[in-house]
C-alpha atoms as a PDB file:
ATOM      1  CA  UNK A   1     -90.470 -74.767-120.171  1.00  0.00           C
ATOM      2  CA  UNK A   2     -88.455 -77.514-121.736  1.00  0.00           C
ATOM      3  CA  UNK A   3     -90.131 -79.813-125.019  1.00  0.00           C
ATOM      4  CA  UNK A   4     -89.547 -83.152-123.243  1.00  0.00           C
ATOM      5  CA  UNK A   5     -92.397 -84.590-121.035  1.00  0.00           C
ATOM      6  CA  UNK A   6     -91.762 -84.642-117.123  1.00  0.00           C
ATOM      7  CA  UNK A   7     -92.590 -86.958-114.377  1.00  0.00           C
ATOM      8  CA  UNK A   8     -93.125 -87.067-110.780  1.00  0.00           C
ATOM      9  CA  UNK A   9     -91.364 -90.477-109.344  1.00  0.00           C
ATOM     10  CA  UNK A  10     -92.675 -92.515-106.281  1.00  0.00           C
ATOM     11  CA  UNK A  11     -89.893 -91.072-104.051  1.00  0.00           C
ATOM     12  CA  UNK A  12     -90.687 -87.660-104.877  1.00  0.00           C
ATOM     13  CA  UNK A  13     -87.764 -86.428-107.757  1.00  0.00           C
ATOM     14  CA  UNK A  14     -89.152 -84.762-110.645  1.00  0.00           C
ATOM     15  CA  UNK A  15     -87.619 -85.935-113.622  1.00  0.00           C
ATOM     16  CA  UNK A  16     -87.468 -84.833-117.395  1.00  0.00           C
ATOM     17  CA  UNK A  17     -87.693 -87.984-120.066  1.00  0.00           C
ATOM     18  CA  UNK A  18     -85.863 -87.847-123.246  1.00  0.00           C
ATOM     19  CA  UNK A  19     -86.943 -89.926-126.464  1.00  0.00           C
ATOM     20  CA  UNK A  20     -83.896 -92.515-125.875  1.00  0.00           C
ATOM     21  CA  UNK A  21     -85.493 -93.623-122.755  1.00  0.00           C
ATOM     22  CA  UNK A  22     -83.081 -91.363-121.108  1.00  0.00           C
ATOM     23  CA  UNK A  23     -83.849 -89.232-118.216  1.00  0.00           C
ATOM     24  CA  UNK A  24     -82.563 -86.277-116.044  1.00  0.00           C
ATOM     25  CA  UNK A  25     -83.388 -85.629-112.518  1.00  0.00           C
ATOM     26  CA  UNK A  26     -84.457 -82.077-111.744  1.00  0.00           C
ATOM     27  CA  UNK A  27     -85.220 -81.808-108.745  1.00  0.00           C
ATOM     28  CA  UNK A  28     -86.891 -83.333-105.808  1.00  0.00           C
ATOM     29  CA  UNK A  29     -90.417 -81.944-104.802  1.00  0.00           C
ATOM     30  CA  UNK A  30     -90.072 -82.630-101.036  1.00  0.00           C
ATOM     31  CA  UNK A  31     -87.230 -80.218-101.020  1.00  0.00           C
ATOM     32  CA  UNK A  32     -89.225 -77.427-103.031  1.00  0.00           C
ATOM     33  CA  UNK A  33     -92.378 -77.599-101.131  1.00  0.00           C
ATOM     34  CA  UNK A  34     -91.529 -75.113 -98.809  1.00  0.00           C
ATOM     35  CA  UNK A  35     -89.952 -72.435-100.693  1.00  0.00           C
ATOM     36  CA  UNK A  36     -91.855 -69.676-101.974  1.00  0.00           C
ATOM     37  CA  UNK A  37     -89.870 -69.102-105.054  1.00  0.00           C
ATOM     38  CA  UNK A  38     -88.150 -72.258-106.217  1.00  0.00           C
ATOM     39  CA  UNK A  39     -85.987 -71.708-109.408  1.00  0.00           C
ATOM     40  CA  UNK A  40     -83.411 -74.334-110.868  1.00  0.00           C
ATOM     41  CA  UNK A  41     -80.269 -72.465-112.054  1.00  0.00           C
ATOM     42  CA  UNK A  42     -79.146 -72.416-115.058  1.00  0.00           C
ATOM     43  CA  UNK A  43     -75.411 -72.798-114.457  1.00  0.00           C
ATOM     44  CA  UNK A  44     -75.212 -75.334-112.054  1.00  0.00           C
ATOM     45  CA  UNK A  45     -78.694 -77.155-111.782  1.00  0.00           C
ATOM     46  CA  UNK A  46     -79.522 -76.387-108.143  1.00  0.00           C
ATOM     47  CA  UNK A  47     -82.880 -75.272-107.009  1.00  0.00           C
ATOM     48  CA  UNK A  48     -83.001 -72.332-104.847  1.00  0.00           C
ATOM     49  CA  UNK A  49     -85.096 -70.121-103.122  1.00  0.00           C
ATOM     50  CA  UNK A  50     -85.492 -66.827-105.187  1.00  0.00           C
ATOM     51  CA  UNK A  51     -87.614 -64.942-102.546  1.00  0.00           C
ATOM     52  CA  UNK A  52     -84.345 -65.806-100.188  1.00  0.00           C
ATOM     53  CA  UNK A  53     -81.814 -63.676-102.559  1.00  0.00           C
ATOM     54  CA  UNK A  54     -80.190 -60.544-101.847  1.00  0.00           C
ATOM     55  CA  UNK A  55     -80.636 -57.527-104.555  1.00  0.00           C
ATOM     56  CA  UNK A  56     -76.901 -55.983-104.969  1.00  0.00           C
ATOM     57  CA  UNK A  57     -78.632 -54.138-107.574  1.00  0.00           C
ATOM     58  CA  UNK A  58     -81.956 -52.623-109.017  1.00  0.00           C
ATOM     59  CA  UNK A  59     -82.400 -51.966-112.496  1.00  0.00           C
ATOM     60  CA  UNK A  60     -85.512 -50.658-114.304  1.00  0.00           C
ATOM     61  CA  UNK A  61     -86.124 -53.481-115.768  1.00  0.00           C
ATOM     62  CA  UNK A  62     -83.934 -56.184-113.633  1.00  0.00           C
ATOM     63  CA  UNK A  63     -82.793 -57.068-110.159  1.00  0.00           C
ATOM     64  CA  UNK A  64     -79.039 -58.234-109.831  1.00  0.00           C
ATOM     65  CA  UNK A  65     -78.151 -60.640-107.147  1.00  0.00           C
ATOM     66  CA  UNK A  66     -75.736 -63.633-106.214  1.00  0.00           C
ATOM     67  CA  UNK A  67     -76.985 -67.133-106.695  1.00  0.00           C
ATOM     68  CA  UNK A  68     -76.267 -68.859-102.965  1.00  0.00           C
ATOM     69  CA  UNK A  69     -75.697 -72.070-105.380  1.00  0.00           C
ATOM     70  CA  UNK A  70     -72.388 -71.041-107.251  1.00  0.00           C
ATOM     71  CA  UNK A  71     -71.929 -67.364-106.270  1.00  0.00           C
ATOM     72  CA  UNK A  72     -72.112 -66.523-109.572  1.00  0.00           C
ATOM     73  CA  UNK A  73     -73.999 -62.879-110.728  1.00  0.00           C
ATOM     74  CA  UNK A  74     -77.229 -63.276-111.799  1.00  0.00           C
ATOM     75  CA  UNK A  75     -80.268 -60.907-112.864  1.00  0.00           C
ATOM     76  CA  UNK A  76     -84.190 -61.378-113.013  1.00  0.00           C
ATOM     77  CA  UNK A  77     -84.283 -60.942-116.888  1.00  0.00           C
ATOM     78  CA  UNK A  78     -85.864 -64.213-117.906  1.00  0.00           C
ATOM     79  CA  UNK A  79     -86.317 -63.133-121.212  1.00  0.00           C
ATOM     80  CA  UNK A  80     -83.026 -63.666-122.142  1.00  0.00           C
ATOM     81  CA  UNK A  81     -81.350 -65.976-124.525  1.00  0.00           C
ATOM     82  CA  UNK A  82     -80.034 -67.735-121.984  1.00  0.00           C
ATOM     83  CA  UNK A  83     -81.827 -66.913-118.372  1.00  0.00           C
ATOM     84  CA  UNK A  84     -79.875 -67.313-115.109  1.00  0.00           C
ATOM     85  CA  UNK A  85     -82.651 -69.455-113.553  1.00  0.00           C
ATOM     86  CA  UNK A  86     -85.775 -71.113-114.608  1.00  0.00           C
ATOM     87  CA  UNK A  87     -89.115 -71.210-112.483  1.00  0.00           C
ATOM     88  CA  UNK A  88     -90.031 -74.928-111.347  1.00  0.00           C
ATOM     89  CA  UNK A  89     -93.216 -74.381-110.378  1.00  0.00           C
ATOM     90  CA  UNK A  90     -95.886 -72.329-112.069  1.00  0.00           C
ATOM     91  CA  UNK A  91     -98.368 -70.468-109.670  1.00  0.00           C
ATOM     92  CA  UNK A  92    -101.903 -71.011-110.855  1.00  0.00           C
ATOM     93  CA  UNK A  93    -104.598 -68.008-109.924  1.00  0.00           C
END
């Protein structure tokens, strides 16, 4: 999860606030409501569907697949320096 504070706006994009009074749109919750999975990508910034992705390949500890966003490689590791996607919304049990 990022440092800076985020915000849910009246039209339904999520955004992240910076201390400049600066901002960054994220995404828009209406369009992640309905996805099981929704990640943000790391590369390019749009939120996908991870349940909807293809495995090319299975790794013990990874799956490798193709984002749909900017057909770029990408793998399930999130514990890397720099992940491939990041999870929007945490699932609470």
């Amino acid at each position: 999860m990022s440092k800076y504070p985020t915000e849910q706006l009246p039209n339904g994009d999520v955004i992240e606030r910076y201390n400049d009074n600066a901002f960054r749109i994220l995404y828009n919750i209406n369009k992640v409501v309905n996805m099981g999975s929704p990640v943000i990508c790391n590369h390019c910034g749009v939120v996908y569907d991870i349940q909807q992705v293809k495995s090319i390949h299975r790794f013990t500890d990874c799956d490798v697949f193709v984002t749909p966003c900017c057909k770029r490689r990408a793998d399930t590791r999130t514990y890397k320096e720099f992940p491939d996607y990041s999870i929007v919304l945490e699932q609470k049990v």
